[in-house]
Protein backbone atom coordinates (compact mmCIF):
# COMPACT_ATOMS: atom_id res chain seq x y z
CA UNK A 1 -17.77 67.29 -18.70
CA UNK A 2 -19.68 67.18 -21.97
CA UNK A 3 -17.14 63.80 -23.14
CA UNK A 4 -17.18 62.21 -19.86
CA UNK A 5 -18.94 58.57 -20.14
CA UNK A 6 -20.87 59.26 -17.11
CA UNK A 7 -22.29 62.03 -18.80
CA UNK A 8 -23.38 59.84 -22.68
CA UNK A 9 -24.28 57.22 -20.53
CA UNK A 10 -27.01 59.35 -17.91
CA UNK A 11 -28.25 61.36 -21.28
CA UNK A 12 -28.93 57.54 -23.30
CA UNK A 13 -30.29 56.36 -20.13
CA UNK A 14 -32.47 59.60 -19.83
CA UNK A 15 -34.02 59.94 -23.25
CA UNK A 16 -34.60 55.56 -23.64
CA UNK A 17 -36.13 55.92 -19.90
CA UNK A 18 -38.63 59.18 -20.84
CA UNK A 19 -39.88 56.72 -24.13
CA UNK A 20 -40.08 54.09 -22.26
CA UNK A 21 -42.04 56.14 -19.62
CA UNK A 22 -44.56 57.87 -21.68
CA UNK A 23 -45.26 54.22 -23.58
CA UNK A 24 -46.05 52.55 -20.09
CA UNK A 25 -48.56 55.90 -19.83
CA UNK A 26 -50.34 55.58 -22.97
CA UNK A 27 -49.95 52.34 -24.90
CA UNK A 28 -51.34 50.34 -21.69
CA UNK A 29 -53.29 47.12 -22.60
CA UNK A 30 -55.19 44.26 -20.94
CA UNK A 31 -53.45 41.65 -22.59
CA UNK A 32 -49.95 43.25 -21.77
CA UNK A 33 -50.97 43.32 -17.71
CA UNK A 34 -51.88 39.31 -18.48
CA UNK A 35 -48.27 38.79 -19.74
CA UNK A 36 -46.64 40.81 -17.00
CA UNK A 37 -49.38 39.45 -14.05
CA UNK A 38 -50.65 42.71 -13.60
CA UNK A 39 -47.69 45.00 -13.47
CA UNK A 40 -47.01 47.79 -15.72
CA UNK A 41 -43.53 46.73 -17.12
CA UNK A 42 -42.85 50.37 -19.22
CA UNK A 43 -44.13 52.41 -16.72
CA UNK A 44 -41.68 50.80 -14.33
CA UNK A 45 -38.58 50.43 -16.17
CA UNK A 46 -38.85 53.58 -17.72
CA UNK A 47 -38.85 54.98 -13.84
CA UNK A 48 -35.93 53.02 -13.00
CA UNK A 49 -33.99 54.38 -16.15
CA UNK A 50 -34.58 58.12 -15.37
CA UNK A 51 -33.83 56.95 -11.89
CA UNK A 52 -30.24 55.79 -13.32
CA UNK A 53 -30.00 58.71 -15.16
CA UNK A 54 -30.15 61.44 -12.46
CA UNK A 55 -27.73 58.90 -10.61
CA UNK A 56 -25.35 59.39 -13.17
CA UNK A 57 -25.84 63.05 -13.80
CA UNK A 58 -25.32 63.58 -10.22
CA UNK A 59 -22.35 61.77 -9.78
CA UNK A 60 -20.54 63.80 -12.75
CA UNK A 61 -21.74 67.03 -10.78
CA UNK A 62 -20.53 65.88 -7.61
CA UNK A 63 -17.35 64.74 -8.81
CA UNK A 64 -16.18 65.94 -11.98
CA UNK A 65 -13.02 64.83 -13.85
CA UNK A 66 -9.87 66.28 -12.03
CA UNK A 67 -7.20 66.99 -14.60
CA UNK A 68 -3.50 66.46 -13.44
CA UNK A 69 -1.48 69.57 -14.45
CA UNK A 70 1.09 68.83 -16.89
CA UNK A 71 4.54 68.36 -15.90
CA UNK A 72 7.08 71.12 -16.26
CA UNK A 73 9.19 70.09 -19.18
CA UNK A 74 12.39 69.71 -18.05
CA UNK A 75 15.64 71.51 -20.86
CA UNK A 76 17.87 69.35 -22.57
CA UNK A 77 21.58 70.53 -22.43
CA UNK A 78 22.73 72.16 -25.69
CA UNK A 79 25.43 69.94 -27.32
């Protein structure tokens, strides 16, 4: 599970949406909102990413990797 791309991709997506997140919380400014008319651009991305992220996480939970067994090796007649 831990070197499934589902997995590297819901962690990135995780730990860039919880920055992005907390800077939409505390580096807010007036002159940011003017750029954006009026909407908090960090604070929603950085929703949408951890929104991603559990997406992710939850699909490799729900359906994790299945493995095909390895085929029986099969003897090769002595000469």
């Amino acid at each position: 599970m831990l070197f499934d791309i589902r997995t590297i991709v819901g962690a990135l997506l995780g730990c860039y949406g919880v920055i992005v997140l907390v800077t939409g919380l505390v580096y807010d400014s007036a002159e940011q909102e003017a750029k954006t008319g009026g909407v908090d651009v960090n604070l929603w991305a950085g929703i949408g990413m951890l929104i991603a992220s559990a997406v992710f996480i939850a699909w490799v939970v729900l359906r994790p990797v299945q493995v095909p067994p390895a085929p029986p090796e099969t003897e090769k007649p002595s000469e």
